[in-house]
Protein backbone atom coordinates (compact mmCIF):
# COMPACT_ATOMS: atom_id res chain seq x y z
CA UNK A 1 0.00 0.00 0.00
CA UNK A 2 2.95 2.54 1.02
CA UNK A 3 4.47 1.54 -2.31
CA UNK A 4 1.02 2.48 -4.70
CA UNK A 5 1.21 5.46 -2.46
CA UNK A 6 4.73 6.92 -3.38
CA UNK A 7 4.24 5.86 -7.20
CA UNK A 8 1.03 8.47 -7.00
CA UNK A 9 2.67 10.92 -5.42
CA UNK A 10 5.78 10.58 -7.68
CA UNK A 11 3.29 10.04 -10.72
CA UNK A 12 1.70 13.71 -9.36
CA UNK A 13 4.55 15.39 -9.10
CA UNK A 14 6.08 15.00 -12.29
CA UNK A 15 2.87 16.17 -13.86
CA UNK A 16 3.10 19.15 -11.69
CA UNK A 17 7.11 19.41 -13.20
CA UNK A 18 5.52 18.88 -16.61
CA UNK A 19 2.59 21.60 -16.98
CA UNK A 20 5.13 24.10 -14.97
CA UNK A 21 7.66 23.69 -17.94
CA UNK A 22 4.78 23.90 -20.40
CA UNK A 23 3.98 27.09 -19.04
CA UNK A 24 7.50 28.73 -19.33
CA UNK A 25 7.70 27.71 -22.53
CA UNK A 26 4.66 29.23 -23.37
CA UNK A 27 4.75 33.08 -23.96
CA UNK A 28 1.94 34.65 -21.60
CA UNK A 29 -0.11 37.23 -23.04
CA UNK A 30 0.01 39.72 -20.01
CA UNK A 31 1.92 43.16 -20.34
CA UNK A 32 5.51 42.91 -18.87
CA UNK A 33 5.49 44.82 -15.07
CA UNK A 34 5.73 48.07 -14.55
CA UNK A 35 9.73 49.20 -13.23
CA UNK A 36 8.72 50.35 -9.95
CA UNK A 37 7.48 47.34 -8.37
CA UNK A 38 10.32 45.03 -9.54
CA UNK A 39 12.52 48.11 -7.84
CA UNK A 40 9.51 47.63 -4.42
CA UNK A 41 10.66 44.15 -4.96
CA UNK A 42 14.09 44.48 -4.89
CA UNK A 43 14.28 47.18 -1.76
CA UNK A 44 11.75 45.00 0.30
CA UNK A 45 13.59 42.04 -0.37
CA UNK A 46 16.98 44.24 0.32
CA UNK A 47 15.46 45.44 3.79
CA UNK A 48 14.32 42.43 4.81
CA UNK A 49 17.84 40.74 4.67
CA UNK A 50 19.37 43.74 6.69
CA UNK A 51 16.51 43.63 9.25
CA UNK A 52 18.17 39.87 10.16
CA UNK A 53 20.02 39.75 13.24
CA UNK A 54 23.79 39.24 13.23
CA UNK A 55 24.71 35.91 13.95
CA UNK A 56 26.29 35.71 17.80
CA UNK A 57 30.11 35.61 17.67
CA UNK A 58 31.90 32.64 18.33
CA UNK A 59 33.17 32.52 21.92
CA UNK A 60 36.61 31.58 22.36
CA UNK A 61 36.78 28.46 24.59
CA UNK A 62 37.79 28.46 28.04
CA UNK A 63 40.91 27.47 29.16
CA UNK A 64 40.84 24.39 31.17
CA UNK A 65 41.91 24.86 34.73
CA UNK A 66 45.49 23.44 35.66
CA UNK A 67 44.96 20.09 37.42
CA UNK A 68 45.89 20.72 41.55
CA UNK A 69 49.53 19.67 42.06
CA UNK A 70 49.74 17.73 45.88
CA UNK A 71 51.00 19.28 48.56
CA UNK A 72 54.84 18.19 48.84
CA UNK A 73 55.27 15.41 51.57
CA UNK A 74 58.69 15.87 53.69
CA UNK A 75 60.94 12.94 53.39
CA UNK A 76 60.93 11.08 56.72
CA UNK A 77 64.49 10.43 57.84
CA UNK A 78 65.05 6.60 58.18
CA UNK A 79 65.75 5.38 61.08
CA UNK A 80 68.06 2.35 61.35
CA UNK A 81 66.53 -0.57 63.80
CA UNK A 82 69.00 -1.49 66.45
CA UNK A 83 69.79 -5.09 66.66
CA UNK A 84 70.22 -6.10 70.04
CA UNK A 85 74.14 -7.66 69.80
CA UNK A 86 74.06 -11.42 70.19
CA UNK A 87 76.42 -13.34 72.53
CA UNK A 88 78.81 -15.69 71.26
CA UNK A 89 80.36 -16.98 74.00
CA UNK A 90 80.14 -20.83 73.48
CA UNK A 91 81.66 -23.43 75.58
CA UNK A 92 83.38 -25.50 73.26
CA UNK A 93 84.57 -28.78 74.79
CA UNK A 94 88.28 -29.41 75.02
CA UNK A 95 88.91 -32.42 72.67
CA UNK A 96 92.28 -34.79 74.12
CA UNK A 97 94.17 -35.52 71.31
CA UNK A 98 96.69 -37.49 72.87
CA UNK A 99 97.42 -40.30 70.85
CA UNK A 100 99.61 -43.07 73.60
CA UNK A 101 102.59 -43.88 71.33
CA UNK A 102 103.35 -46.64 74.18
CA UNK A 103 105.25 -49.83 73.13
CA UNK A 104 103.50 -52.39 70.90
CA UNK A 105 102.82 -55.65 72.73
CA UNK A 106 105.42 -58.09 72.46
CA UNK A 107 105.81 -61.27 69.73
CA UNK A 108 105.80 -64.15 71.70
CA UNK A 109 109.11 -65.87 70.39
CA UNK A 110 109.80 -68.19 67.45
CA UNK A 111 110.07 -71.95 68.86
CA UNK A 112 112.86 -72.44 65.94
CA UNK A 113 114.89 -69.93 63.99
CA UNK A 114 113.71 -70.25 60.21
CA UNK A 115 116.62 -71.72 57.74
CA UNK A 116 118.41 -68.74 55.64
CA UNK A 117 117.18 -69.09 52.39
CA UNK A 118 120.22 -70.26 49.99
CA UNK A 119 121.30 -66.79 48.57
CA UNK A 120 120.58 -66.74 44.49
CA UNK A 121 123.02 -67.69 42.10
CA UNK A 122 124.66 -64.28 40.92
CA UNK A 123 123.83 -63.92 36.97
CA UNK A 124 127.01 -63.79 34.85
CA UNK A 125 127.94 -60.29 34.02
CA UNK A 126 127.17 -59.23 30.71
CA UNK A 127 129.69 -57.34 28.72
CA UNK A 128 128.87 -54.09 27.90
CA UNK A 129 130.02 -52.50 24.09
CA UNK A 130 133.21 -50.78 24.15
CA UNK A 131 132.31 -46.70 24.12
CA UNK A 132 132.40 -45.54 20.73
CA UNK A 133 131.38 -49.13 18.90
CA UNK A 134 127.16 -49.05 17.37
CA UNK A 135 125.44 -51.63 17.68
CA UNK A 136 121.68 -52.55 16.22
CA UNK A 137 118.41 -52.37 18.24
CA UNK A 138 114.45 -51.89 17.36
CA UNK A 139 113.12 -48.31 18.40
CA UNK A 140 110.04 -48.52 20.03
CA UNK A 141 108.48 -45.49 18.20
CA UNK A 142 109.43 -46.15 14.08
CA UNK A 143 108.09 -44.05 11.68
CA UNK A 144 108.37 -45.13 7.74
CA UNK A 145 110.36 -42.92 5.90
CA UNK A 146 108.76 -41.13 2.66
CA UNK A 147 109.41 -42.58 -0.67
CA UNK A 148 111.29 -39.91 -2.63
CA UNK A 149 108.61 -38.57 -5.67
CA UNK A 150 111.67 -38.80 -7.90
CA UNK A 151 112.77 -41.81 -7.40
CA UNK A 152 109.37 -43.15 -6.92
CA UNK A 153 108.36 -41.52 -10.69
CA UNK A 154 111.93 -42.97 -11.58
CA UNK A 155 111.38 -46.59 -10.42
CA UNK A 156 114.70 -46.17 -8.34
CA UNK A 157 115.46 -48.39 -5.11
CA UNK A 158 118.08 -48.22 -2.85
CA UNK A 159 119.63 -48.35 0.89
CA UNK A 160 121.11 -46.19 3.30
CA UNK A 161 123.01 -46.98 5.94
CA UNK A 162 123.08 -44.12 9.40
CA UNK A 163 125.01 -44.06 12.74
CA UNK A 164 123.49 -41.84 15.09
CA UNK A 165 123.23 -41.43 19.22
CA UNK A 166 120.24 -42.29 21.51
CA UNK A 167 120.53 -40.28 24.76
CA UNK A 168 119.52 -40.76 28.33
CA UNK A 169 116.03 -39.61 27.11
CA UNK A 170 115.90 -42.25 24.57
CA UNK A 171 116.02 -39.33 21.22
CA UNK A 172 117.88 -39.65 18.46
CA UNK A 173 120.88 -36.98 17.57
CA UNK A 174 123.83 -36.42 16.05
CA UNK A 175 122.81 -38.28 13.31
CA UNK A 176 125.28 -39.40 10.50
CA UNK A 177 125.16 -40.79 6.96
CA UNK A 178 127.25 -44.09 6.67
CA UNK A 179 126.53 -45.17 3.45
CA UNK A 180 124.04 -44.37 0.61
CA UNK A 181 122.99 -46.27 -2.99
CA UNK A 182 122.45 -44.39 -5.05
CA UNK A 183 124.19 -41.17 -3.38
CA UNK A 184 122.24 -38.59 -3.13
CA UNK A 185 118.16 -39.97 -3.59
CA UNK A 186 117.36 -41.51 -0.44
CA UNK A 187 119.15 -39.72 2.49
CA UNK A 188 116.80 -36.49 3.56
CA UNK A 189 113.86 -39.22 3.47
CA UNK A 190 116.46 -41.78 5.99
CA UNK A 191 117.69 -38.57 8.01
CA UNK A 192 113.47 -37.37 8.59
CA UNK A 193 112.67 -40.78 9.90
CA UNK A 194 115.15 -41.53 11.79
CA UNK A 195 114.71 -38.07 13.96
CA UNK A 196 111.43 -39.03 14.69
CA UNK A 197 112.01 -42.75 16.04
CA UNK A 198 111.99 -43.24 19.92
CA UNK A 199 114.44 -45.68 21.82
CA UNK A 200 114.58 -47.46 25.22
CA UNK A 201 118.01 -45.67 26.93
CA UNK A 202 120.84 -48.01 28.10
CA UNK A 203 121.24 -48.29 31.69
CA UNK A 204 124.13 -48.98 33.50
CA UNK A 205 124.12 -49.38 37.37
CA UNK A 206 120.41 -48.24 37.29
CA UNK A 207 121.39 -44.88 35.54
CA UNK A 208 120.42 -44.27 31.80
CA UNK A 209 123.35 -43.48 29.32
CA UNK A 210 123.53 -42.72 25.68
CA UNK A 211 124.37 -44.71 23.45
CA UNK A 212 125.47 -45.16 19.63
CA UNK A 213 123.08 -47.06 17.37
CA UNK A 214 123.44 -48.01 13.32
CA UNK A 215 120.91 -48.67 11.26
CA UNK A 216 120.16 -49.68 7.67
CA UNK A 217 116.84 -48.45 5.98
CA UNK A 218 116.27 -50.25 2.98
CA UNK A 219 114.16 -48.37 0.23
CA UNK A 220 111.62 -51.02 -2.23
CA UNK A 221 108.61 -49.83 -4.17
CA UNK A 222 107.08 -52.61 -2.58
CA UNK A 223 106.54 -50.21 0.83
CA UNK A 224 109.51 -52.42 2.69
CA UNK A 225 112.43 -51.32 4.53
């Protein structure tokens, strides 16, 4: 129902729009107005607008009021609690330390003296190298030597043969070239291992010595010594 309503009311209107174009269109058969009341018009419509009251100017806004600041509290002077002093004095009970480092009870005594046993049979000295003179032992630490690149490109084999001293400390030094085939291939490779090997020192009377040592490294492309 409220929708026939606004579709009259529209359908009204624009007839109203329609018949109020029409009649501007149309040229009207009246004589034009006279000057004097379009210039009534104009004044009336003129005094009318002054005779309207200024609008009220715009108030500046007020300034809120600061917020109260609190009144300023004194600091209050701390005051330290007093703590009563304790007493310490505690009996501590005297510990006797005294150990009695009195004689040790008595063995009763053997009813036979026990045979001596028969005193070992002394070992037959063993004669030591004259000083100066190698002779061959087995380090406990050997290290290969490295194959020479040359010769090992070369297909060359060979030997070397090295004197050298093991201290008290059982290192090798003073190291010496003996013999070489073929001179000049194989010793830097002997002379690098041989610094490296470790040896049990020679003791004489329970005090280790040096000692001279010779040894022959012995160079195959089959890895062997």
């Amino acid at each position: 129902m409220r929708l026939l309503g606004s579709f009259v009311g529209a359908l009204l209107v624009a007839l109203l729009l329609f018949g109020l174009m029409l009649a501007l269109i149309m040229p009207s058969n009246d004589p034009p107005p006279q000057s004097s009341e379009l210039l009534r018009v104009g004044v009336a419509r003129s005094v009318q607008e002054s005779r309207t009251e200024p609008a009220d100017p715009l108030q500046p806004p007020e300034r809120p009021t600061p917020p109260e600041q609190p009144p300023e509290v004194a600091p209050q002077p701390q005051v330290t609690p007093q703590v009563p002093a304790l007493d310490l004095n505690i009996d501590v009970p005297q510990l006797n330390t005294r150990i009695d480092m009195g004689a040790a009870p008595a063995l009763p005594p053997l009813q036979a003296a026990a045979q001596p046993a028969p005193a070992p049979s002394s070992p037959a000295p063993v004669s030591a190298p004259p000083p100066g003179s190698a002779e061959e032992v087995t380090p406990l630490v050997d290290i290969p030597p490295e194959y020479p690149r040359r010769a090992l490109a070369a297909g060359i084999e060979g030997q070397v043969t090295l004197q050298f001293t093991v201290n008290a400390e059982g290192r090798v030094e003073n190291i010496r070239i003996l013999s070489a085939e073929p001179p000049g291939v194989f010793e830097r490779a002997a002379r690098r291992a041989v610094s490296r090997w470790r040896f049990a020192p020679r003791r004489e009377n329970g005090v280790a010595v040096s000692r001279e040592v010779s040894k022959t490294m012995n160079f195959r492309l089959e890895g062997r010594r």
